[in-house]
Protein backbone atom coordinates (compact mmCIF):
# COMPACT_ATOMS: atom_id res chain seq x y z
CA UNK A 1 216.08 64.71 52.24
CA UNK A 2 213.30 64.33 54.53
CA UNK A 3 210.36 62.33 53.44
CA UNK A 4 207.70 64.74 52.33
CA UNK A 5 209.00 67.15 55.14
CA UNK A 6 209.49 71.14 54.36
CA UNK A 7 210.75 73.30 56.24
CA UNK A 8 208.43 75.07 58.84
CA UNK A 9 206.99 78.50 57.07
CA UNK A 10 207.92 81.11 59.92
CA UNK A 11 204.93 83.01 58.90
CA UNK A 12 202.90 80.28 59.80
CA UNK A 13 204.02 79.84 63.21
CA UNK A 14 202.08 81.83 66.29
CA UNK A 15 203.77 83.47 69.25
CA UNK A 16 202.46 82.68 72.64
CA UNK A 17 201.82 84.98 75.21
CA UNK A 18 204.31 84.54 77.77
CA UNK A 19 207.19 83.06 76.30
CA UNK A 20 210.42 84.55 75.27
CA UNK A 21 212.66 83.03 73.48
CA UNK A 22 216.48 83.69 72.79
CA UNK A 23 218.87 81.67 70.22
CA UNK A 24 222.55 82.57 69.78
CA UNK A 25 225.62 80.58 68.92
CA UNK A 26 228.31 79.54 71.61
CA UNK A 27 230.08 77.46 69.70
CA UNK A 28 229.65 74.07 71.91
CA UNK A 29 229.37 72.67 68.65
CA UNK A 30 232.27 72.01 66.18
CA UNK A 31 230.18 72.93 63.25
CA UNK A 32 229.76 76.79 63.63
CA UNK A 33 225.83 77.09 64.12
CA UNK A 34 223.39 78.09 66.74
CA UNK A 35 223.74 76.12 69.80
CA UNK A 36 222.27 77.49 72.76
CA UNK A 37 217.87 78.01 73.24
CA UNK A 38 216.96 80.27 76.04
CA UNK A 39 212.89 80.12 76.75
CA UNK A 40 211.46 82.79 79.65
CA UNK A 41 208.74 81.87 81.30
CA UNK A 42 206.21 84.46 82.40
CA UNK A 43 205.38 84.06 86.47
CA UNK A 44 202.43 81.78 86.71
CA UNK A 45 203.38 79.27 84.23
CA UNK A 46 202.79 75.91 84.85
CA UNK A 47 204.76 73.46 83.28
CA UNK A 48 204.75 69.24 82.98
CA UNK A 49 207.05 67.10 81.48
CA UNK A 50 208.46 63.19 80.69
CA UNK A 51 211.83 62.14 80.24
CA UNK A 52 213.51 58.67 79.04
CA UNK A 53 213.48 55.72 80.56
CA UNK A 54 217.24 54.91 79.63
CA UNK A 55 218.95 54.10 83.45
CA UNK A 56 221.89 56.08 81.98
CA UNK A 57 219.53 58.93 81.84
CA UNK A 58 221.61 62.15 81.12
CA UNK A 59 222.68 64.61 83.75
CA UNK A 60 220.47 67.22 82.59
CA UNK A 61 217.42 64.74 82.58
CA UNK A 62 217.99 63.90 86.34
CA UNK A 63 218.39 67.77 87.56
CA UNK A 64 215.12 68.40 85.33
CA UNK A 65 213.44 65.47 87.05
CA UNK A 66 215.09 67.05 90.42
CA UNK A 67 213.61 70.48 89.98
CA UNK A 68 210.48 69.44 89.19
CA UNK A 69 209.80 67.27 92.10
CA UNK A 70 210.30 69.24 94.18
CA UNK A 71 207.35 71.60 92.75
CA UNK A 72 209.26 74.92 91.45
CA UNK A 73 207.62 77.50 89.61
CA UNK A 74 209.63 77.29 86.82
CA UNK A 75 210.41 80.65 84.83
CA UNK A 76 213.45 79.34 82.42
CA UNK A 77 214.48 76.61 80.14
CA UNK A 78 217.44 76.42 78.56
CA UNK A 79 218.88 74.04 75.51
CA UNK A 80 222.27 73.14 74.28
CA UNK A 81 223.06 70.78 70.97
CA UNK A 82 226.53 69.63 70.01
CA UNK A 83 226.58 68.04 73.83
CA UNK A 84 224.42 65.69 75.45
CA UNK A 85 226.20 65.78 78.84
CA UNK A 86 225.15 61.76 79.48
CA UNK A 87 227.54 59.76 80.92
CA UNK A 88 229.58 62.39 82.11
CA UNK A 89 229.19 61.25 86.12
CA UNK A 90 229.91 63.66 88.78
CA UNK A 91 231.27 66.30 86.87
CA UNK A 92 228.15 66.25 85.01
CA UNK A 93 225.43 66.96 87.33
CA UNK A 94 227.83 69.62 88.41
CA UNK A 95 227.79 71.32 84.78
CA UNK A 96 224.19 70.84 84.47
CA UNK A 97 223.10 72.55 87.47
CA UNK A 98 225.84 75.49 87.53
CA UNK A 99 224.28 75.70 84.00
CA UNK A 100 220.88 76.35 85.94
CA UNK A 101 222.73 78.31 88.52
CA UNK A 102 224.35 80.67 86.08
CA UNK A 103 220.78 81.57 84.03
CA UNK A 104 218.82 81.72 87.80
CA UNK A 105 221.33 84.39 88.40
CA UNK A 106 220.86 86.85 85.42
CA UNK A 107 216.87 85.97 85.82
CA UNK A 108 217.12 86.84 89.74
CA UNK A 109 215.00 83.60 90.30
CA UNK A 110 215.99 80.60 92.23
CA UNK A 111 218.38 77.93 90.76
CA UNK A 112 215.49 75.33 90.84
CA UNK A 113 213.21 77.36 88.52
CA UNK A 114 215.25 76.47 85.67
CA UNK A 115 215.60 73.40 83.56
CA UNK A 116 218.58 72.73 81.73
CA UNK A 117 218.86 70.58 78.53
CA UNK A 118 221.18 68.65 76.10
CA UNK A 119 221.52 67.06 73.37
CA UNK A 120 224.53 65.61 70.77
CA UNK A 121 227.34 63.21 71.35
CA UNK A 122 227.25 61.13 75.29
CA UNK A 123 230.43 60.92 77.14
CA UNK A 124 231.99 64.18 76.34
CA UNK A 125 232.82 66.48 79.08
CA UNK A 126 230.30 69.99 78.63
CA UNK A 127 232.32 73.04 77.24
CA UNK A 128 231.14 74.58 80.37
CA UNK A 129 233.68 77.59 79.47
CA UNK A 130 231.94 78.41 76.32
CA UNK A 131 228.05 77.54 77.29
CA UNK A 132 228.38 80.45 80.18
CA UNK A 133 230.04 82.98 77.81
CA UNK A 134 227.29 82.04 75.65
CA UNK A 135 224.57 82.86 77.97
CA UNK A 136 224.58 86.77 78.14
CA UNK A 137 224.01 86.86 74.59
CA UNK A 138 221.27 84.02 74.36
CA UNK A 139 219.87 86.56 76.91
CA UNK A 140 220.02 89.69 75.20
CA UNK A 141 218.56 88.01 72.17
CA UNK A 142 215.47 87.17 74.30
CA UNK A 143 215.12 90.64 74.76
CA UNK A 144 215.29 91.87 71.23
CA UNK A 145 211.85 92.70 69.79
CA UNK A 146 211.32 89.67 68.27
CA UNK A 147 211.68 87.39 70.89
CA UNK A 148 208.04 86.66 70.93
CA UNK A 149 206.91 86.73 67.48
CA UNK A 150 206.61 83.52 66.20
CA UNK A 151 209.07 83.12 63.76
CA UNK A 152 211.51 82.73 66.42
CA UNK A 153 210.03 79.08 67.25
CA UNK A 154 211.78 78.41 63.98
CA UNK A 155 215.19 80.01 65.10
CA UNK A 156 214.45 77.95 68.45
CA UNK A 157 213.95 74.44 66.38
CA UNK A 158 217.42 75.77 64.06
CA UNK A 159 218.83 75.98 66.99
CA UNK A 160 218.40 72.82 68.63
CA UNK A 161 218.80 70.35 65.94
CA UNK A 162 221.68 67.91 65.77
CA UNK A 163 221.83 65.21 62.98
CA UNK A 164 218.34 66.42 61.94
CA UNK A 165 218.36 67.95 58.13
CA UNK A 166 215.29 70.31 59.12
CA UNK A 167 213.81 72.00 61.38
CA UNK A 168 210.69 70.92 63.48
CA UNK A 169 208.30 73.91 64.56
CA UNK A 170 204.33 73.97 64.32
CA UNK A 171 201.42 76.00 65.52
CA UNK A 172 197.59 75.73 66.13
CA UNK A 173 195.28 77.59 67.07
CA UNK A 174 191.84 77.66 68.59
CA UNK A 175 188.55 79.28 70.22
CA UNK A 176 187.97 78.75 73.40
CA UNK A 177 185.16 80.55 75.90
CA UNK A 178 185.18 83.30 73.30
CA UNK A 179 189.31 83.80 73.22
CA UNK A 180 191.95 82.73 70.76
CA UNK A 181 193.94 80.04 72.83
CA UNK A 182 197.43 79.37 70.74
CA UNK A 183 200.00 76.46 70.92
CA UNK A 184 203.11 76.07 68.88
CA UNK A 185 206.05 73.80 69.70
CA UNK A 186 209.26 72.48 68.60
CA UNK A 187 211.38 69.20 68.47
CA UNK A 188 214.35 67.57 67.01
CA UNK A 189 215.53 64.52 66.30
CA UNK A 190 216.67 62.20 63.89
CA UNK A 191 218.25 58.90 64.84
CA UNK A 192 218.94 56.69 68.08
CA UNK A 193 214.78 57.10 68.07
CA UNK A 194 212.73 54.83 69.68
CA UNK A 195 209.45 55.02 71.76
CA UNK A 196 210.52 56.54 75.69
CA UNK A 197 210.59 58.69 73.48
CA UNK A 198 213.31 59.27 70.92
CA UNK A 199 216.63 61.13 70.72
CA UNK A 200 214.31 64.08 71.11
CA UNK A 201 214.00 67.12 72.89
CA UNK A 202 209.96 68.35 72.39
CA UNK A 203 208.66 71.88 74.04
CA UNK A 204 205.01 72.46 73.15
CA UNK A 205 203.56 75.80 74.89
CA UNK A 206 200.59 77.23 75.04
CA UNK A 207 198.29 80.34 76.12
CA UNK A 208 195.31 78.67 77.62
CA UNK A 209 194.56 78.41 81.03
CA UNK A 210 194.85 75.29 82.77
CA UNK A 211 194.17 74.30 86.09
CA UNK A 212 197.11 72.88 88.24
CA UNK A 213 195.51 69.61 88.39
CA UNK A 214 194.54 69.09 84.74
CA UNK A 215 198.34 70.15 84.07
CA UNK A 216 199.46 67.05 85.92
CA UNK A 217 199.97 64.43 83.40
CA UNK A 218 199.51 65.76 80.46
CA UNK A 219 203.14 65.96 79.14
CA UNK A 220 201.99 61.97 78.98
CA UNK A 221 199.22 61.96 77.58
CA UNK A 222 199.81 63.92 74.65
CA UNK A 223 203.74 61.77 74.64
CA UNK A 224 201.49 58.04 74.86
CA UNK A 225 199.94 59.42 71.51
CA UNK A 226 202.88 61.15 69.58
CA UNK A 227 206.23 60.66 70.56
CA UNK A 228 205.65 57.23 72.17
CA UNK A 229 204.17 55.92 69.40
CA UNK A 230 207.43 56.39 66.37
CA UNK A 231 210.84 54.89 65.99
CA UNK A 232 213.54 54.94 63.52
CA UNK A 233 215.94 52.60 64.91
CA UNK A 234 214.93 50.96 67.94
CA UNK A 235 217.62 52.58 70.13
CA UNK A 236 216.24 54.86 73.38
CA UNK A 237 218.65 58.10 74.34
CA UNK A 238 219.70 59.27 77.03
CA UNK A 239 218.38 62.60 77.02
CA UNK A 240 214.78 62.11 75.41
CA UNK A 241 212.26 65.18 76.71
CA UNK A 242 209.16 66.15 76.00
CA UNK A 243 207.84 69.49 77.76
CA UNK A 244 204.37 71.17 78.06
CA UNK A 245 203.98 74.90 78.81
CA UNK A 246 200.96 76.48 79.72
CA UNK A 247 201.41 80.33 80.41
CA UNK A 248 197.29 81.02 81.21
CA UNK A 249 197.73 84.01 79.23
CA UNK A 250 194.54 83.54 76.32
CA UNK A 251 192.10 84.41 79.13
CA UNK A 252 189.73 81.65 78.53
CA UNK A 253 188.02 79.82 81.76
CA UNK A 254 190.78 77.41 82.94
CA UNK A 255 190.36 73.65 81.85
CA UNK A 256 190.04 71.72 84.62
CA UNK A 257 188.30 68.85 82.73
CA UNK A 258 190.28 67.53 79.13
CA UNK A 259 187.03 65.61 78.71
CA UNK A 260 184.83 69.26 78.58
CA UNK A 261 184.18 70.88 75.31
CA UNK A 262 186.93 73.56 76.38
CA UNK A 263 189.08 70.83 76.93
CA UNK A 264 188.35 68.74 74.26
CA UNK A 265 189.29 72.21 72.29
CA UNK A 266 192.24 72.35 73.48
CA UNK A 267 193.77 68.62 74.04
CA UNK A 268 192.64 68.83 70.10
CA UNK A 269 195.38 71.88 69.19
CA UNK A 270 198.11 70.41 71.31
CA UNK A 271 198.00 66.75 70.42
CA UNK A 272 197.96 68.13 66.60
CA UNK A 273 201.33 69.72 67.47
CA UNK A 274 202.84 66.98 69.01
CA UNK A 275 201.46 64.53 66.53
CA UNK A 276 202.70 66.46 63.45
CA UNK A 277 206.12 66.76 65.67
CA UNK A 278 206.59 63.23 66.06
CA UNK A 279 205.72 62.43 62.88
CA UNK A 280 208.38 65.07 61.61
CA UNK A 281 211.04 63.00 63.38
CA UNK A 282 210.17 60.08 61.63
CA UNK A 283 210.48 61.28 57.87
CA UNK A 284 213.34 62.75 59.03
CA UNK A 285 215.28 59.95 60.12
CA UNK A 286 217.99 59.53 59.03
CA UNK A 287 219.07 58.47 55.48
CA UNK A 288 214.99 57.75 55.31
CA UNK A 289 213.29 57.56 51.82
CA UNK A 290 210.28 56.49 53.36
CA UNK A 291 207.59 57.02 56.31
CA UNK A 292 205.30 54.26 57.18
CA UNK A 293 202.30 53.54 59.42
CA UNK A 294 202.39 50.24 60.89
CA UNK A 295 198.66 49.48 62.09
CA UNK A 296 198.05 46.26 64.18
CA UNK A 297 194.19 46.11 64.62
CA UNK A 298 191.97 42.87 65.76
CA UNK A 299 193.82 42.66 68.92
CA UNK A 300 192.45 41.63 72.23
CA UNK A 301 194.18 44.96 73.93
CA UNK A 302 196.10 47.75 73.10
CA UNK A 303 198.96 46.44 74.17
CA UNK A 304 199.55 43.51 72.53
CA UNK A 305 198.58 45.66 69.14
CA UNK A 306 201.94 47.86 70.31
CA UNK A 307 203.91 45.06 70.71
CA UNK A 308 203.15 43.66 67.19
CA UNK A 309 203.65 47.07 65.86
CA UNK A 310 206.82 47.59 67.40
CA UNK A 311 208.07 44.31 66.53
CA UNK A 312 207.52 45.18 62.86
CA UNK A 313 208.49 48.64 62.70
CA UNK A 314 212.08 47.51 64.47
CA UNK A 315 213.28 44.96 62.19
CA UNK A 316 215.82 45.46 59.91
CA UNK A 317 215.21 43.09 57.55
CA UNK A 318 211.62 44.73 57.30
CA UNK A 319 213.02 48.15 57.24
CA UNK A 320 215.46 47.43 54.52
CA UNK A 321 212.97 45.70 52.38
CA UNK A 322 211.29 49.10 52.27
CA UNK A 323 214.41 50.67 51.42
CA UNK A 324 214.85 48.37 48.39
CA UNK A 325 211.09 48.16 47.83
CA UNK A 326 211.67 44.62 47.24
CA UNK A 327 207.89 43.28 48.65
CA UNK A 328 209.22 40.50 50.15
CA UNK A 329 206.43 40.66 52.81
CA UNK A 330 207.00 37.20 54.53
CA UNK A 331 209.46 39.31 56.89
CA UNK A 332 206.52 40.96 58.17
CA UNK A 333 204.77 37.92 58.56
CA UNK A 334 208.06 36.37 60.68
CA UNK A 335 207.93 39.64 62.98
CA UNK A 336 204.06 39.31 63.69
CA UNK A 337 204.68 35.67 64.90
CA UNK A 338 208.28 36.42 66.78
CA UNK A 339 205.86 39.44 68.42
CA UNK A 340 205.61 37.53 71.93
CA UNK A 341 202.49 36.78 72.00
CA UNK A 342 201.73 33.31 72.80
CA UNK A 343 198.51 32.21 71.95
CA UNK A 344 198.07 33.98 68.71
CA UNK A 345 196.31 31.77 66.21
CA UNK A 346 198.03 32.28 62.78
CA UNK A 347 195.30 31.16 60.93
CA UNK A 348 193.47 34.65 61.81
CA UNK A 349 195.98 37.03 60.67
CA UNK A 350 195.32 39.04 57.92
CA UNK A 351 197.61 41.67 56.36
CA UNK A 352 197.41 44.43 53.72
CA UNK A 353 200.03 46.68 52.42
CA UNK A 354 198.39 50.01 51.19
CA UNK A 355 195.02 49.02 49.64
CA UNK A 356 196.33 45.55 48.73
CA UNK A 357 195.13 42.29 50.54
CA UNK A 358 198.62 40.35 50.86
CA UNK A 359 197.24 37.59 53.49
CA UNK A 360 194.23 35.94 54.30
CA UNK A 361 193.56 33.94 57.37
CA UNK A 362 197.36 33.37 57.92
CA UNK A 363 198.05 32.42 54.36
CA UNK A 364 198.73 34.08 51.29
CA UNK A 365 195.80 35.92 49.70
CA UNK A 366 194.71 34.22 46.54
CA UNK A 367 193.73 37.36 44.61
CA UNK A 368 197.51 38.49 45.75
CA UNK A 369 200.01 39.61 42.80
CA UNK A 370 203.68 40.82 43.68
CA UNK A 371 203.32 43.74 40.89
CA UNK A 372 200.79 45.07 43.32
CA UNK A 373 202.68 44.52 46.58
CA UNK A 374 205.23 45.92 44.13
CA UNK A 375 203.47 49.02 43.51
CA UNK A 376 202.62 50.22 46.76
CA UNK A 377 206.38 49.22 48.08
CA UNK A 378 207.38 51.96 45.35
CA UNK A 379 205.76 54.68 47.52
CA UNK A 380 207.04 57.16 49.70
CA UNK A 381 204.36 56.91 52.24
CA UNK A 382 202.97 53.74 53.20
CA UNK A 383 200.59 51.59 55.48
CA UNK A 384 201.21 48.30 56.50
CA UNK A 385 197.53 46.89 58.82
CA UNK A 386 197.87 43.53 60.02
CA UNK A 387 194.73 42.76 62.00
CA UNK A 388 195.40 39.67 64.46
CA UNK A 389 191.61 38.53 64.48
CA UNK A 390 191.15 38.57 68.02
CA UNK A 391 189.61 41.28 69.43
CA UNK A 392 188.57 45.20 68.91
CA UNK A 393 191.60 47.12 69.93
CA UNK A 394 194.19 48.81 67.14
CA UNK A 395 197.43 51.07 68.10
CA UNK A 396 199.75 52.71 65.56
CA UNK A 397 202.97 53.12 64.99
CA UNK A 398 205.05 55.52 62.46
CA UNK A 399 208.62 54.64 61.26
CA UNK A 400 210.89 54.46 58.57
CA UNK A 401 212.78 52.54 56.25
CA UNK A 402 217.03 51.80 56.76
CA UNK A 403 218.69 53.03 54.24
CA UNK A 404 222.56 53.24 53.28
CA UNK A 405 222.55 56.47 54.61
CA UNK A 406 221.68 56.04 58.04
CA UNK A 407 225.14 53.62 58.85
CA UNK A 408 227.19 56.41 56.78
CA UNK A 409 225.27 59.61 58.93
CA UNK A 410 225.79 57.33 62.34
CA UNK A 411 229.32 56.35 61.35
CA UNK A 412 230.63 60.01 60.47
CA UNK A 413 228.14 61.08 63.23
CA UNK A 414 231.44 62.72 65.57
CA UNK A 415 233.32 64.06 62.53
């Protein structure tokens, strides 16, 4: 079960104006279950995204990356699971953009204006046969009635998920210039996560205006702040995506500044989206019993505060100690000083687990009992701050713990 995770109430979720969505089941995977996502695009949208950084980067990823360079207005997106088409070579491209092909066709748009997604098990061949049959109907179902209410973003997250045990779907909403600007969004994901980004696929969309130029870069600067900032296992996919939608449908003054009021408005609703989305993946890792903020403060930058973070939230012998709740904290101590940073002065470390003091200038705390490390190791949520004693700067990271689960899910994962 996930870690304090229900699912997504579909009454709570907002449509947004100029975005259809269509869901159906192809049956690309084994498991009967909805399989194939279908988002329209109303003309006009502008759309920015990231991908991994994996050099084995999924077919799908590099016609995405392809289509978007070279500057299409895109109108359609469309999602399988059960397939990741990665490491699939020639033929793969191939599938992915006859996938693209075959949706520009019944849109009457060019081939370019759509980008095609996967996700599920690398190295398989893409049941091309059954993805096109599947289309039509992914297609009608856009056209249904309720293809733009906003319970459908949970039938969208259903139907992407792969190993995840729930879906991921969330809305905000907010006044700007006088008009209700809206943003909901889905993910998935569950394992092989690591920052750049995770074994994810992410859409967030939303109704407000925004200015060409204020588009550009966003997908990574709401990504630097969510997704690039959890991990559940240290491993980067091949097909990790993270997409931003703007339709310019609310009717409020464009943003053309994210530092403005407007702006601030609305960089405010979509970073709570993504946020709560990336945090969804983590306490639904899987096999995880528990999600846990790992906050490095006191260092001299932000990036050596990641790095100590990271090197923390990755290990496994940390990660099963909070599986055990065994507070045998001296692994987090090794990790902070195995970190890579070279001039780090031990002697200024401090570290607290929850609201207990656990180290003091490198050494144990004297007020320090284990029945008290104990305690807060017993939680379901915890924090773990380490401040290095060097400088102002903190970063955050969000994780989980390793349980038994996760080798049995990841061993069973192609049954």
């Amino acid at each position: 079960m996930p870690v304090n995770l229900d699912t997504p109430n579909p009454d709570q979720l907002l449509p947004v104006a100029g975005v259809r969505i269509g869901v159906t089941e192809a049956g690309i995977r084994k498991k009967a279950r909805k399989d194939l996502t279908v988002f329209l695009l109303d003309e006009g949208t502008l759309v920015d995204a990231v991908f991994t950084l994996n050099r084995y980067a999924a077919a799908p990823v590099q016609v995405c990356r392809d289509h978007l360079e070279a500057g299409a207005d895109i109108r359609a997106i469309v999602i399988n699971t059960g397939n990741a088409n990665a490491g699939t070579g020639a033929q793969g491209l191939n599938d992915a953009r006859q996938t693209a092909s075959a949706l520009a066709r019944a849109l009457g748009v060019n081939h370019e204006q759509v980008l095609p997604f996967s996700t599920g098990v690398i190295m398989e061949p893409l049941p091309m046969d059954r993805l096109l049959a599947g289309l039509p109907t992914a297609l009608q179902d856009a056209a249904s009635a309720d293809a733009v209410a906003g319970p459908k973003w949970l039938k969208a997250a259903e139907g992407i998920m792969t190993t995840d045990t729930i879906p991921k779907a969330r809305s905000s909403q907010v006044e700007v210039g006088g008009k209700a600007v809206t943003v909901s969004g889905i993910a998935k994901g569950a394992g092989m996560i690591r920052p750049n980004m995770a074994t994810m696929l992410g859409y967030v969309a939303t109704d407000a205006a925004v200015s060409p130029g204020a588009m550009q870069g966003l997908a990574k600067r709401l990504a630097d702040a969510s997704f690039n900032r959890v991990t559940v296992d240290g491993d980067t996919s091949t097909n990790d995506s993270f997409v931003v939608i703007s339709t310019g449908q609310a009717g409020n003054p464009p943003i053309e500044d994210w530092d403005s009021a407007d702006g601030q408005a609305v960089l405010t609703a979509l970073m709570d989206v993504s946020r709560h989305l990336a945090h969804a993946l983590v306490r639904d890792g899987e096999g995880a019993t528990k999600f846990i903020e790992v906050r490095v403060g006191g260092g001299k930058h932000a990036q050596e505060c990641l790095q100590v973070a990271y090197a923390i939230a990755h290990s496994p012998l940390v990660k099963t100690a909070f599986f055990a709740s065994d507070p045998n904290l001296g692994r987090i101590l090794a990790a902070v000083g195995y970190a890579g940073i070279a001039d780090l002065d031990i002697s200024g470390v401090d570290l607290s687990l929850g609201d207990v003091e656990v180290v003091k200038a490198g050494g144990r705390h004297p007020a320090y009992r284990e029945e008290d490390g104990q305690r807060v190791m017993n939680e379901s949520e915890i924090l773990v701050h380490v401040s290095l004693g060097r400088g102002d700067a903190t970063e955050s990271v969000w994780t989980c713990d390793f349980s038994h689960d996760y080798v049995t899910i990841n061993a069973d994962y192609r049954s």
